[in-house]
N, C-alpha and C. Protein backbone atom coordinates (compact mmCIF):
# COMPACT_ATOMS: atom_id res chain seq x y z
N UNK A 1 0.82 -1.20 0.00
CA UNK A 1 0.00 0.00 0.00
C UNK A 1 0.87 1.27 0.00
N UNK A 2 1.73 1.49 0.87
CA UNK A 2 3.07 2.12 0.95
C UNK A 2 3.64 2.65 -0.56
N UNK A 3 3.63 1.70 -1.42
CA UNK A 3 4.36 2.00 -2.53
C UNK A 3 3.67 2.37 -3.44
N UNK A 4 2.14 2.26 -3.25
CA UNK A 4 1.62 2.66 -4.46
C UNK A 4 1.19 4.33 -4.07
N UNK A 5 0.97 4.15 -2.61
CA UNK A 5 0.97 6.10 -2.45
C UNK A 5 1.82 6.73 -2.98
N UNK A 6 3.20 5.88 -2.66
CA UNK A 6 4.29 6.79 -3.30
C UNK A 6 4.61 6.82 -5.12
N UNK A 7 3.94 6.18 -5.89
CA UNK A 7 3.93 5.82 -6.98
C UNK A 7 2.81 7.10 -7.65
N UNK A 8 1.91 7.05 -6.71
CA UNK A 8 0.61 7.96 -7.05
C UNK A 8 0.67 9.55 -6.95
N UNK A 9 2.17 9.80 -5.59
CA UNK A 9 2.33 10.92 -5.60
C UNK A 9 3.56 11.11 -6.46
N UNK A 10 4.16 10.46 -6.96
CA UNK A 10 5.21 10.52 -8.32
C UNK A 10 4.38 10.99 -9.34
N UNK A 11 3.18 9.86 -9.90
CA UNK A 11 2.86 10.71 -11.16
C UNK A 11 1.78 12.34 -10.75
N UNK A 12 0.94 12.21 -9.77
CA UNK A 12 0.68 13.36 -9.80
C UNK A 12 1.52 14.35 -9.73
N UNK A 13 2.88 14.40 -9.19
CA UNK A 13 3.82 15.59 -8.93
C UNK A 13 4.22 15.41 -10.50
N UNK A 14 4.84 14.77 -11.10
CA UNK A 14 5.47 14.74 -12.68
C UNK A 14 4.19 15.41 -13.58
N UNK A 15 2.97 15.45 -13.24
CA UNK A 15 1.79 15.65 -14.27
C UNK A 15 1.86 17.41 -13.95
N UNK A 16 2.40 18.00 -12.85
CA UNK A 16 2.29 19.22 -12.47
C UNK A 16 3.90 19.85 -13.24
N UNK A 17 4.86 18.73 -13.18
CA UNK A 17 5.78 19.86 -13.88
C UNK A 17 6.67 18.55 -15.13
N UNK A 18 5.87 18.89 -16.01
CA UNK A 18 6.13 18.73 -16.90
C UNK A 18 7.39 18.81 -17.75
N UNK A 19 8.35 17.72 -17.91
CA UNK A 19 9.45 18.19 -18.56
C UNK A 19 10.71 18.69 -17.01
N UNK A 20 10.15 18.10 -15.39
CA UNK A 20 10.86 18.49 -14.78
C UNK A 20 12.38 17.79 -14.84
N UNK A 21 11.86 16.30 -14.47
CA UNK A 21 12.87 15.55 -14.44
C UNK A 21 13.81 15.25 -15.55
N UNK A 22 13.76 15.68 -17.26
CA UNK A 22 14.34 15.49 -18.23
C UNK A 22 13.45 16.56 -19.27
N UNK A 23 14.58 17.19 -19.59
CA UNK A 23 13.93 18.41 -20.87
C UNK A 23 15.53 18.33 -21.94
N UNK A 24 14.88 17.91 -22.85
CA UNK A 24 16.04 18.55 -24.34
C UNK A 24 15.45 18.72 -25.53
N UNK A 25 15.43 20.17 -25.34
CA UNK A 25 14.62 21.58 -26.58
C UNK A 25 15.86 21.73 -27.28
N UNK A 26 14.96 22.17 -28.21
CA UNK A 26 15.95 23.17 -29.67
C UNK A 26 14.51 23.84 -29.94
N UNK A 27 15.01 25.25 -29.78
CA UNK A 27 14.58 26.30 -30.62
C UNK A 27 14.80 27.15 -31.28
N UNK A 28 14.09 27.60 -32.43
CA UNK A 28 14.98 29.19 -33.01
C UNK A 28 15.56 29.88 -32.67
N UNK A 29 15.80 31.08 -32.59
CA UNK A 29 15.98 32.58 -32.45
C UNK A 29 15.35 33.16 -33.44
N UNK A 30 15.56 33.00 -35.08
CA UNK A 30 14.77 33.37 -36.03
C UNK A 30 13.39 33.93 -35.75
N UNK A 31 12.95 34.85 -35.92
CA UNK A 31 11.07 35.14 -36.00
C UNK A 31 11.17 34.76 -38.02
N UNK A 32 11.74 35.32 -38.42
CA UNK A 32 11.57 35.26 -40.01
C UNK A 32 12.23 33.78 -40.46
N UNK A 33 11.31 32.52 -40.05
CA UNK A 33 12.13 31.29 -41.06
C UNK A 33 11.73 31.25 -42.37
N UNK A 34 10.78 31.80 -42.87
CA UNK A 34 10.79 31.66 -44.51
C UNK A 34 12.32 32.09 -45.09
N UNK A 35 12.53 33.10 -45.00
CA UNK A 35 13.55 33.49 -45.57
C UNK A 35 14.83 32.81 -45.03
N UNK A 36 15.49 31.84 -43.97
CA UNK A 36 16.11 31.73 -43.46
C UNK A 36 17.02 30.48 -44.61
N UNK A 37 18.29 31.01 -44.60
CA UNK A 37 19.22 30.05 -45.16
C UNK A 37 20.12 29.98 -43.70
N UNK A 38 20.41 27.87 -43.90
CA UNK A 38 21.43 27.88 -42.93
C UNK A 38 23.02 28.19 -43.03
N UNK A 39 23.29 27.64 -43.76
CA UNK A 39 24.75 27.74 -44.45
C UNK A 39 25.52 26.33 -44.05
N UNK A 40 26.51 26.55 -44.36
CA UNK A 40 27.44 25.43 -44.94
C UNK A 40 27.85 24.75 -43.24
N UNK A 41 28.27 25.85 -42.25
CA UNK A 41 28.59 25.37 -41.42
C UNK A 41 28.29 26.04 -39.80
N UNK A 42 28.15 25.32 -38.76
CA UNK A 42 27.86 25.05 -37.71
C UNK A 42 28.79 25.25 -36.99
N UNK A 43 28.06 26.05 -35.47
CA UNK A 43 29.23 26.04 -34.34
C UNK A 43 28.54 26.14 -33.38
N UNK A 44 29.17 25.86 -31.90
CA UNK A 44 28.17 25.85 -31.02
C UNK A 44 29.01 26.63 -29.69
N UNK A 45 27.99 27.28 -28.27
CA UNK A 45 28.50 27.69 -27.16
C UNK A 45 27.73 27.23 -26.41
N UNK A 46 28.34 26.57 -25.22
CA UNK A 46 27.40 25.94 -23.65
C UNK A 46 27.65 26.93 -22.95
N UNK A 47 26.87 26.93 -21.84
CA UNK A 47 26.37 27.52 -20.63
C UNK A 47 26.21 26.20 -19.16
N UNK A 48 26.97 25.63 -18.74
CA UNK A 48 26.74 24.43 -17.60
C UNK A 48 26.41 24.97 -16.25
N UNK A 49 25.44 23.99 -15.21
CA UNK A 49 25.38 24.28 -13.92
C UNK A 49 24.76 22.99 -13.75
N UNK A 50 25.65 22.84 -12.39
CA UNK A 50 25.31 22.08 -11.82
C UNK A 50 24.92 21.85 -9.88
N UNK A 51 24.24 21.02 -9.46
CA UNK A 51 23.78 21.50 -8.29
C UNK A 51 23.18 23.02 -8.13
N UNK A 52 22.48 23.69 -8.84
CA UNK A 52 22.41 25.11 -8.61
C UNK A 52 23.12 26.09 -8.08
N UNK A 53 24.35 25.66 -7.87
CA UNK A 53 25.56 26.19 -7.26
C UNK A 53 26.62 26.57 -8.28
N UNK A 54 26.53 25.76 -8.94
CA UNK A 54 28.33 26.09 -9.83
C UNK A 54 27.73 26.63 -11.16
N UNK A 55 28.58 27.52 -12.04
CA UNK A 55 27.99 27.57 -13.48
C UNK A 55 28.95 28.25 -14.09
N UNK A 56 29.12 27.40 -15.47
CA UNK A 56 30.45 27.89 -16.03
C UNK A 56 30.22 27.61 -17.64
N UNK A 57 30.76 28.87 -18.35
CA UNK A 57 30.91 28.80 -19.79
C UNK A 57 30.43 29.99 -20.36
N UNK A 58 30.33 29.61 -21.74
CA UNK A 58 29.87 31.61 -22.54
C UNK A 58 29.05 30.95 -23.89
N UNK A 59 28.01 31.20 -23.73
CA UNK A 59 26.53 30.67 -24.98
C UNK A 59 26.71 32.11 -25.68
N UNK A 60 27.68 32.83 -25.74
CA UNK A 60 27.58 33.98 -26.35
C UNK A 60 27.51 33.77 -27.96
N UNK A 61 26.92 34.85 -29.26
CA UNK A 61 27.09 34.12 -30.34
C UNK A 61 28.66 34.06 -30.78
N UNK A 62 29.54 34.93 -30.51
CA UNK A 62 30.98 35.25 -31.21
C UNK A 62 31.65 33.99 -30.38
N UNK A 63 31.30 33.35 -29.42
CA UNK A 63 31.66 32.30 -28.97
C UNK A 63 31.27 30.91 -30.24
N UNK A 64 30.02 30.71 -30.18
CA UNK A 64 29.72 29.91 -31.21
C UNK A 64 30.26 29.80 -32.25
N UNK A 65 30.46 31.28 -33.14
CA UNK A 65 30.63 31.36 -34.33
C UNK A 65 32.19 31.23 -34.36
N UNK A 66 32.69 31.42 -32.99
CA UNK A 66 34.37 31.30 -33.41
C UNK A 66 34.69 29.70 -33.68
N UNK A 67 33.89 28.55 -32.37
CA UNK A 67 33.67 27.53 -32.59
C UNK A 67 33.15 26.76 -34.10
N UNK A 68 32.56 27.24 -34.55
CA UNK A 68 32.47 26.99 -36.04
C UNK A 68 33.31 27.27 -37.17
N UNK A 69 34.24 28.50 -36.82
CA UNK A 69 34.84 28.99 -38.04
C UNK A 69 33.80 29.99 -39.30
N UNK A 70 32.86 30.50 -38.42
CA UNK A 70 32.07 31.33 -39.12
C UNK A 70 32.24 32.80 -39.05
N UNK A 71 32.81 33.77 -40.33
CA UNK A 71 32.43 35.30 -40.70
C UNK A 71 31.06 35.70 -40.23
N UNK A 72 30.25 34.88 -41.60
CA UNK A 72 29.13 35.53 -40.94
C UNK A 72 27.42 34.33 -40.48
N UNK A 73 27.03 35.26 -39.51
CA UNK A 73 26.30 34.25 -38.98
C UNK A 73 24.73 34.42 -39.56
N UNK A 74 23.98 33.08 -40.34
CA UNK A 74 22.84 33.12 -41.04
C UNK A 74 21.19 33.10 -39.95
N UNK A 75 21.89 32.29 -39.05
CA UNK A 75 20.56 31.77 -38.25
C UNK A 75 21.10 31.03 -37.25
N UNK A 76 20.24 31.31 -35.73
CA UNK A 76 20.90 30.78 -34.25
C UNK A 76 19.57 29.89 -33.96
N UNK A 77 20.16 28.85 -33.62
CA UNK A 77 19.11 28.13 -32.61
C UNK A 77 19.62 27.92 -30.66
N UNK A 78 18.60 28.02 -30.35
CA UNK A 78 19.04 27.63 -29.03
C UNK A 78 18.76 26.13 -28.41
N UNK A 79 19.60 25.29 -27.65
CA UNK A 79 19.06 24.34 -27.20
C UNK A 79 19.10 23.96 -25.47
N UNK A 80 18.28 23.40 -24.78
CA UNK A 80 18.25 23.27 -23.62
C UNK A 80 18.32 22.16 -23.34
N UNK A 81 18.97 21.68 -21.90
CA UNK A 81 19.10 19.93 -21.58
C UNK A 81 18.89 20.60 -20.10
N UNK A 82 18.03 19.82 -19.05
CA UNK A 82 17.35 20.04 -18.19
C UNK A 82 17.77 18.28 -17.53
N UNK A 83 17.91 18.06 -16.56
CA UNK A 83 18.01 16.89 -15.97
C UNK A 83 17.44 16.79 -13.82
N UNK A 84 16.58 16.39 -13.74
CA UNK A 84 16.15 16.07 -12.39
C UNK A 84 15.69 17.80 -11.69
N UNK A 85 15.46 18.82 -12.29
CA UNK A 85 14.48 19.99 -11.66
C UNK A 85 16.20 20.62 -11.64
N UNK A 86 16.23 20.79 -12.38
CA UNK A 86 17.49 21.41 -12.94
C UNK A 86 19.15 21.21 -12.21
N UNK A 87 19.03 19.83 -11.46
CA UNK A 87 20.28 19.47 -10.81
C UNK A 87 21.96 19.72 -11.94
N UNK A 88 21.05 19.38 -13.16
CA UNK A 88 22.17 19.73 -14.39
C UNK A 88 21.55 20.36 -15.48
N UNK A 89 21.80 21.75 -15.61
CA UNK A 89 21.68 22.42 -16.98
C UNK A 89 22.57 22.35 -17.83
N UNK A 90 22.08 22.34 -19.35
CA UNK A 90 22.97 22.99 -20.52
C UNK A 90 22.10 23.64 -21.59
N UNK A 91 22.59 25.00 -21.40
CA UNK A 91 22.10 25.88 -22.08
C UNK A 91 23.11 25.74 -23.70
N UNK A 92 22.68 26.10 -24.92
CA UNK A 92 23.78 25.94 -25.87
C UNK A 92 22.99 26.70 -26.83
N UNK A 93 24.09 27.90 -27.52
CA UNK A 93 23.69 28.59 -28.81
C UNK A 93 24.20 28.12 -29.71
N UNK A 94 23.36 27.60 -30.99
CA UNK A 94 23.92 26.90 -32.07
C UNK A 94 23.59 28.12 -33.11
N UNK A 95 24.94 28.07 -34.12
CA UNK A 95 24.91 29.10 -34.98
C UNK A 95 25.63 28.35 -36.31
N UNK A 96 24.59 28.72 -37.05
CA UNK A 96 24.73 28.04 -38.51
C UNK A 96 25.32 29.89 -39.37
N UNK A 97 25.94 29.42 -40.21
CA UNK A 97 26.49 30.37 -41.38
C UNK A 97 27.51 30.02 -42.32
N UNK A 98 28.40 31.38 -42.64
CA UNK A 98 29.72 30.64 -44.24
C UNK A 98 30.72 31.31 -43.04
């Protein structure tokens, strides 16, 4: 009986936060994707934390784009990795261009 309370208050708490215990997004930056070309090549910048205590890195774009070897930059996506109510983040700007 014990275990199924605790089973019952698992999924009701998971049904309230959605995406707590495990989240990995990619989204635009773009508002205009019709027009959007990616280009030839890709680069990326993290942002880490962990325990809500520590946090280290630069999601900046000239970070990305140096990581790629990109002049100029066409279109940024952002992506998120979320693990256990945010015990481990990674934030990351992905930047496509030539």
């Amino acid at each position: 009986m014990r275990i199924l309370v605790i089973v019952a208050l698992l999924a009701l708490t998971a049904s309230f936060c959605t995406g707590c215990l495990y989240t990995n997004i990619r989204t635009p930056y773009d508002l205009d994707l019709e027009k959007t070309t990616l280009g030839a090549e890709r680069g990326e910048a993290n942002i880490h934390s962990i325990l809500w205590l520590i946090s280290w890195g630069d999601a900046g774009v000239a970070d990305a784009a140096k990581d790629g070897g990109l002049a100029q930059v066409n279109h940024m996506d952002m992506e998120f990795l979320n693990i256990l109510f945010g015990l481990y983040t990674r934030t990351t700007t992905v930047v496509y261009g030539e």
